[in-house]
Protein backbone atom coordinates (compact mmCIF):
# COMPACT_ATOMS: atom_id res chain seq x y z
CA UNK A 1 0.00 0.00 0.00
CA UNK A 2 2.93 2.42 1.07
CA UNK A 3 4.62 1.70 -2.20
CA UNK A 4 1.15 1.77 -4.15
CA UNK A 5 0.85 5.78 -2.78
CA UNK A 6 4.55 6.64 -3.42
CA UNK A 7 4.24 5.23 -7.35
CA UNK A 8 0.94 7.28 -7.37
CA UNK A 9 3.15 10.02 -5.97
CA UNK A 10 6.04 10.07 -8.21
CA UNK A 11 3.49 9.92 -11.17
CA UNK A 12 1.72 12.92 -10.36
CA UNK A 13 4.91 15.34 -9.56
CA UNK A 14 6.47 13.74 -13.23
CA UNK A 15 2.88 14.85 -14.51
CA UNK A 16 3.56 18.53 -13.17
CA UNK A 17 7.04 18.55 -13.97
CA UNK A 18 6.44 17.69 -17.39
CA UNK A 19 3.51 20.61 -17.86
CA UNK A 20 5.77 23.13 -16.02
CA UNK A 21 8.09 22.54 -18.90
CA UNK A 22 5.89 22.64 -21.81
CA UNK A 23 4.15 25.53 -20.71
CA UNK A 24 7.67 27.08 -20.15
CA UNK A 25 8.52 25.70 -23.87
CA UNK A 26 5.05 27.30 -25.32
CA UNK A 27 6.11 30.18 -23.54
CA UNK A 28 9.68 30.37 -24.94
CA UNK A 29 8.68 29.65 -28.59
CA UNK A 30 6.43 32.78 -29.01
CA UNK A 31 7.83 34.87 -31.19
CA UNK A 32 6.17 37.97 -30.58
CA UNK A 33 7.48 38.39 -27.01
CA UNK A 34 7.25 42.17 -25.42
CA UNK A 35 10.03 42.79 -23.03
CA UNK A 36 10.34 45.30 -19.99
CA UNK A 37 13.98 45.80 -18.55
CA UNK A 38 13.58 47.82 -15.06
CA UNK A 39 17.32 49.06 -15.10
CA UNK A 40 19.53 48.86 -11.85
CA UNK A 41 20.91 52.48 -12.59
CA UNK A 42 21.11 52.88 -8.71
CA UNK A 43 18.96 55.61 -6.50
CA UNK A 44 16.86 56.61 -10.12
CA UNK A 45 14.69 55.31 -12.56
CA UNK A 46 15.29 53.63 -16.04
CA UNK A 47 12.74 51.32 -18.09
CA UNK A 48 13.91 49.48 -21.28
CA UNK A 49 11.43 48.38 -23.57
CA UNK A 50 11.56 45.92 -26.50
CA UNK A 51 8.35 45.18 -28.27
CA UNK A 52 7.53 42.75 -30.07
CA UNK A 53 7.96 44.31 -33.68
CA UNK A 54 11.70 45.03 -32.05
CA UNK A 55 11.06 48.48 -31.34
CA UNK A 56 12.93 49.53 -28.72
CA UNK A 57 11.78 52.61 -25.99
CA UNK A 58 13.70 54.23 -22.88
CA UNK A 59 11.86 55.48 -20.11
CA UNK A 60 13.81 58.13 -17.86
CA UNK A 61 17.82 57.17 -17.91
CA UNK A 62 18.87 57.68 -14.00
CA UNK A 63 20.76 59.74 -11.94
CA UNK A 64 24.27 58.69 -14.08
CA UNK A 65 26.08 56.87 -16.65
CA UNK A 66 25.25 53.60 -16.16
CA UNK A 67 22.26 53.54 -18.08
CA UNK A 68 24.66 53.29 -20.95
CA UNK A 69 26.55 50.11 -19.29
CA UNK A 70 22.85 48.63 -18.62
CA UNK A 71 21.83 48.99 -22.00
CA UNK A 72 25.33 47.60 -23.43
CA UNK A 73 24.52 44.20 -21.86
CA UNK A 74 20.98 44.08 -23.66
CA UNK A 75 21.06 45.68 -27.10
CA UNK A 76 23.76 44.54 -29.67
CA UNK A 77 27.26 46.60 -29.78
CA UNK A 78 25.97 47.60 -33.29
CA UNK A 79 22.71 48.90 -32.59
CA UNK A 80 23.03 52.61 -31.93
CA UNK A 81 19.26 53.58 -32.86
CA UNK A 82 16.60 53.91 -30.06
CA UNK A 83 13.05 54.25 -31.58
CA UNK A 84 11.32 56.55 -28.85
CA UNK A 85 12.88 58.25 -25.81
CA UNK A 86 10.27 59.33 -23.04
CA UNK A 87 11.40 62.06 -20.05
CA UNK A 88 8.97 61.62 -16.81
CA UNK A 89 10.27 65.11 -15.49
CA UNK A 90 13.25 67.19 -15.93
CA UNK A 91 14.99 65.86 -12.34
CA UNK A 92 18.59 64.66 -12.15
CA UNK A 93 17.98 60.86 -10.93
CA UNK A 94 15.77 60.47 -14.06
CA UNK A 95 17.03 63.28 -17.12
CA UNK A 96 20.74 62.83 -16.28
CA UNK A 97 21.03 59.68 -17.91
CA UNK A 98 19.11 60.36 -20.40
CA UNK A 99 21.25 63.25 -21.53
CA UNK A 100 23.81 60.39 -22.45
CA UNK A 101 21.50 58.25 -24.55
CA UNK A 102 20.64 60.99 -26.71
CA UNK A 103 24.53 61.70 -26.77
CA UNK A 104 24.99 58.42 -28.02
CA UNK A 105 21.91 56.81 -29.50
CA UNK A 106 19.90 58.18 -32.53
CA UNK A 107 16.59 58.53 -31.72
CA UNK A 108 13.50 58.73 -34.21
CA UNK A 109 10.68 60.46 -31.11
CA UNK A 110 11.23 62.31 -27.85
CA UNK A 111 8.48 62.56 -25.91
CA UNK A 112 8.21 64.99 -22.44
CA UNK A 113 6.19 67.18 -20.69
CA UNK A 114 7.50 70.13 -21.53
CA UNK A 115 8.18 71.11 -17.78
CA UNK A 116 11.57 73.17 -17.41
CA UNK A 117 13.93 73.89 -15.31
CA UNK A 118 16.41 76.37 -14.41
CA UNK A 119 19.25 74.20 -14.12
CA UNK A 120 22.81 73.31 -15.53
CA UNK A 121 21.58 69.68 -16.34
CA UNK A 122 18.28 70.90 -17.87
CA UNK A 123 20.39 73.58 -20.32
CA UNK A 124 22.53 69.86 -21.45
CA UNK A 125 19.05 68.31 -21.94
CA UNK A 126 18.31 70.95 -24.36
CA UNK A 127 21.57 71.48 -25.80
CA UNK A 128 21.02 67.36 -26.11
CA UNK A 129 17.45 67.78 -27.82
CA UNK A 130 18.75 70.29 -30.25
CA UNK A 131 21.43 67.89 -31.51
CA UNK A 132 18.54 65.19 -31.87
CA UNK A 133 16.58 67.48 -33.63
CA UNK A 134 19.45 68.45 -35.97
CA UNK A 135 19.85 64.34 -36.80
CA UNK A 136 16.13 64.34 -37.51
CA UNK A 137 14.15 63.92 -34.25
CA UNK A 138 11.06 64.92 -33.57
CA UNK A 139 10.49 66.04 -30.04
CA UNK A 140 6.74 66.22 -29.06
CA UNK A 141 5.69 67.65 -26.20
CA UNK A 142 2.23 65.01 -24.81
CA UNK A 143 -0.66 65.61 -22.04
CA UNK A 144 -3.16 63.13 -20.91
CA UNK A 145 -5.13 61.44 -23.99
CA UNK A 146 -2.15 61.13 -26.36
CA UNK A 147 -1.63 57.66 -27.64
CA UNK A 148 1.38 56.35 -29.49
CA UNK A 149 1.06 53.00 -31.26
CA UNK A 150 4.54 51.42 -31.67
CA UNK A 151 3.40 48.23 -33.71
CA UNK A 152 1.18 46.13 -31.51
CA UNK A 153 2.24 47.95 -28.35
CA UNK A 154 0.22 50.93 -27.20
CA UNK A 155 1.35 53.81 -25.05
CA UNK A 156 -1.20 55.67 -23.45
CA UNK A 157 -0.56 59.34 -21.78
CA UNK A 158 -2.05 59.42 -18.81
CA UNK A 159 -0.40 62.87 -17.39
CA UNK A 160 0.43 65.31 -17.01
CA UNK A 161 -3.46 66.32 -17.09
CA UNK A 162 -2.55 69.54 -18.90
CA UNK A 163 -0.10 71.10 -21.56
CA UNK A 164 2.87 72.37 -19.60
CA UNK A 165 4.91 73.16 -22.58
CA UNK A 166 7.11 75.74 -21.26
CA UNK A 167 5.65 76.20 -17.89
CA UNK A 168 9.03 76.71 -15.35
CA UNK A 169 8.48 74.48 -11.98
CA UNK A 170 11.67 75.91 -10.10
CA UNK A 171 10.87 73.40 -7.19
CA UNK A 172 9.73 70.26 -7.17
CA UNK A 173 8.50 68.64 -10.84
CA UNK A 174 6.88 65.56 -9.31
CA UNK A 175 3.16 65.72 -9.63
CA UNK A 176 4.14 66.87 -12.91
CA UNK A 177 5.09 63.86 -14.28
CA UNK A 178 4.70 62.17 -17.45
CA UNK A 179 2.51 59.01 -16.54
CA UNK A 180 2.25 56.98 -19.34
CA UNK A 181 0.41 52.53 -19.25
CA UNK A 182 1.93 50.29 -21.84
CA UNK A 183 -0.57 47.61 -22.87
CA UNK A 184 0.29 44.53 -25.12
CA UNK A 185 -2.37 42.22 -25.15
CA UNK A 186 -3.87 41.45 -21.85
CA UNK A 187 -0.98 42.62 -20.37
CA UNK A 188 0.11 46.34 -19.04
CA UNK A 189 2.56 47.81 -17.40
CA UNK A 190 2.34 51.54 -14.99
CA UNK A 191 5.12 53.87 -15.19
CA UNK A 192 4.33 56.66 -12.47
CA UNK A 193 7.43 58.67 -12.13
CA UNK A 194 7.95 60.35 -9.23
CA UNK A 195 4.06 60.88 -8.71
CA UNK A 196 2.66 61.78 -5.14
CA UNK A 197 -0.59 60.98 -3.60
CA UNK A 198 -2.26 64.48 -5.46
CA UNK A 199 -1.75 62.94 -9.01
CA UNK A 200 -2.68 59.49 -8.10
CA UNK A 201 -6.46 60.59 -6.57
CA UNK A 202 -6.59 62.85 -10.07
CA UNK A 203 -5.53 59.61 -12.10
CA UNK A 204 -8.39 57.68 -10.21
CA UNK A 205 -10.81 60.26 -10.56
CA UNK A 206 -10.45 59.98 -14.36
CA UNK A 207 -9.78 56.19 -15.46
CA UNK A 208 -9.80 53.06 -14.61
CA UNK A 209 -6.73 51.52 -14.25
CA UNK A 210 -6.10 48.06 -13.58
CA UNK A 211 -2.36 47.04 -14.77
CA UNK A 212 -0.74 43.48 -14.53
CA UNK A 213 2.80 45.81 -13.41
CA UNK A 214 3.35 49.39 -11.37
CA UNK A 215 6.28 50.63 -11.38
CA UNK A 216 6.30 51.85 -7.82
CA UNK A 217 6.24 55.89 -7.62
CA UNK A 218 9.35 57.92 -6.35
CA UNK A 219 11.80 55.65 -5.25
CA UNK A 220 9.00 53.83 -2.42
CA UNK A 221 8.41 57.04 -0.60
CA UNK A 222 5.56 57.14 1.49
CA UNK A 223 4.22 60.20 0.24
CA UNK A 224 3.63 57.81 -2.96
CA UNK A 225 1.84 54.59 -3.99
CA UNK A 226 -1.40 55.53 -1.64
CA UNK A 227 -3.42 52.22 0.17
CA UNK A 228 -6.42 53.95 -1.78
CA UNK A 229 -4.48 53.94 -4.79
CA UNK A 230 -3.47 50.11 -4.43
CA UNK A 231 -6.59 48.95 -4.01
CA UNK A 232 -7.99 50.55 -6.99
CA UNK A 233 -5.76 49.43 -9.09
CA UNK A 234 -4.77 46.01 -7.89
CA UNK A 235 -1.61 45.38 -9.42
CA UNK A 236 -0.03 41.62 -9.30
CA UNK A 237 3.56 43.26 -9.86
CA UNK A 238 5.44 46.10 -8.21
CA UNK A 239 8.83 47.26 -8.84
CA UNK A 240 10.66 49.78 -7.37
CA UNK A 241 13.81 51.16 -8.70
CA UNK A 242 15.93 52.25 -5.77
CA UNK A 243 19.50 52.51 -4.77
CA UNK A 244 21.81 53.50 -1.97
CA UNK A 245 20.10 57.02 -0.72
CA UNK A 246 19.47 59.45 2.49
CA UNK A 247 15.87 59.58 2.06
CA UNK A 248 14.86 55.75 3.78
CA UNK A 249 13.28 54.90 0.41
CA UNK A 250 11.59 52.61 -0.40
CA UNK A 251 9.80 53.36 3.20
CA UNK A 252 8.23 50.91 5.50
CA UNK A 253 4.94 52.35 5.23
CA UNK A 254 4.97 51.77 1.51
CA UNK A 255 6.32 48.50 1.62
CA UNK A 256 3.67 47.67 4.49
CA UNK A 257 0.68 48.73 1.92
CA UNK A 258 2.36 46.42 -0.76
CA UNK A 259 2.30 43.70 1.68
CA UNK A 260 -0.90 44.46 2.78
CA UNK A 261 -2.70 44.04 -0.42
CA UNK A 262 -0.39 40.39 -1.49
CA UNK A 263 1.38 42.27 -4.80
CA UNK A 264 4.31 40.62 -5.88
CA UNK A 265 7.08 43.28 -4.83
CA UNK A 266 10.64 43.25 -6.68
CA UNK A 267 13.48 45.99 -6.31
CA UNK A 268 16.23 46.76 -7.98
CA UNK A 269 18.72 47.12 -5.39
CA UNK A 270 18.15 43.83 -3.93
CA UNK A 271 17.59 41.53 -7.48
CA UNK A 272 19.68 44.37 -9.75
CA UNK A 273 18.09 44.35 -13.43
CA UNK A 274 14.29 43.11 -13.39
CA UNK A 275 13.13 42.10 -16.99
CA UNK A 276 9.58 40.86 -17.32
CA UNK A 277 8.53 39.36 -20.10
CA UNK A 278 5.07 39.23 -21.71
CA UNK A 279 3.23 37.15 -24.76
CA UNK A 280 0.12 39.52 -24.67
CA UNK A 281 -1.39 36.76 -21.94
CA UNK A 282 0.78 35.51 -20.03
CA UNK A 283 3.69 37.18 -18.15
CA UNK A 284 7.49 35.86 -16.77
CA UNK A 285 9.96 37.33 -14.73
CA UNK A 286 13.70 36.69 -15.51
């Protein structure tokens, strides 16, 4: 009888076994595969994105150089072309980077808020634009309601909720932020920024959101990433891009409301590099 349960046993786990791998198989043979890198680029924000029609976008570039090292390891040392580049606000731990992409990269779209700043980095970020421009860029300027359609990817604009082309912030640019859902399939994915608990009432007040992946507001700060806004929204995923800082981010009252509500919660300075991929149904994370 003992030996009867342990054959019945050993053919059920070879059963599971052998489905874990097929699916994993099925998963691994779809060609049209959408890829989101969330870049270890230390105490700032980076998101890599290759789509399935191998279009490739940059979200925000971190407070340094390593964005370039981070995107070294994933794109090819030929490729020197970047389809889209997107700016959440003009702050150093997200536009610094950046300025060394465009530096380096070609890039066919900018897109930004159009928030500015009086500062030395924000001058480079022009002078950086202008040299884009001069290869051929277009640099547009979105608001809430702007789609882009990058093959069978879609990029909605979610904020900022009005045109702030021009407008100077000379404090603090984060409820100013480009928010911006990327959707393949049945699968999206919330970049937030550096967004406080102001934009994310106005973002509820206006859609319906209900993403697969949030990329956790500002760092983890617990002025961000609200228990109201959690539980509207019901992610399965959170990441938040963090490195060695002053500030206690990410916060324990932040990581508390993550906990509270069972989301899956990753980070880049304890896993480095987070890449999730998607097959418009089903989602892995490498």
């Amino acid at each position: 009888m003992k030996n009867t349960r342990l054959l019945v046993w050993l053919f059920a786990s070879a059963l599971l076994l052998a489905n874990f791998f097929a699916w994993q198989e099925v998963f691994a043979l779809q060609t049209a595969l959408l890829e989101v890198y969330f870049l270890d680029v230390g105490q700032g924000d980076s998101q890599f994105i290759n789509t399935p029609d191998n279009r490739q976008i940059i979200i925000d570039g971190g407070p340094g150089d390593t964005v370039l090292s981070e995107l070294g390891e994933i794109m090819s040392f030929s490729d020197r072309k970047i389809d889209i580049v997107v700016l959440s606000h003009p702050e150093t731990d997200h536009m610094h980077g950046l300025i060394s992409v465009l530096n380096k990269y070609k890039v066919d779209y900018i897109l930004q808020s159009g928030v500015e700043r009086s500062s030395k980095e924000f001058y480079e970020w022009q002078e950086a634009l202008l040299f884009q421009q001069k290869q051929g860029a277009k640099i547009i300027n979105v608001k809430a309601g702007d789609v882009v359609y990058v093959g069978s990817v879609v990029l909605e604009i979610l904020a900022p909720f009005e045109d702030l082309s021009g407008v100077n912030m000379e404090k603090s640019s984060n409820e100013s932020c480009l928010v911006a859902q990327l959707t393949y399939g049945k699968n999206s994915f919330l970049f937030t920024g550096d967004i406080g608990f102001e934009t994310e009432n106005q973002l509820l007040d206006d859609l319906v959101l209900q993403p697969d992946v949030l990329k956790v507001a500002h760092h983890g700060s617990k002025y961000s990433t609200s228990e109201n806004f959690l539980a509207s929204i019901s992610p399965k995923i959170a990441v938040i891009e963090v490195g060695k800082n002053s500030y206690g981010h990410p916060t324990n009252e932040t990581l508390q409301r993550l906990a509270k509500f069972g989301i899956q919660t990753l980070r880049t300075d304890k896993s480095g590099t987070i890449k999730i991929v998607s097959n418009g149904d089903a989602m892995q994370i490498k």
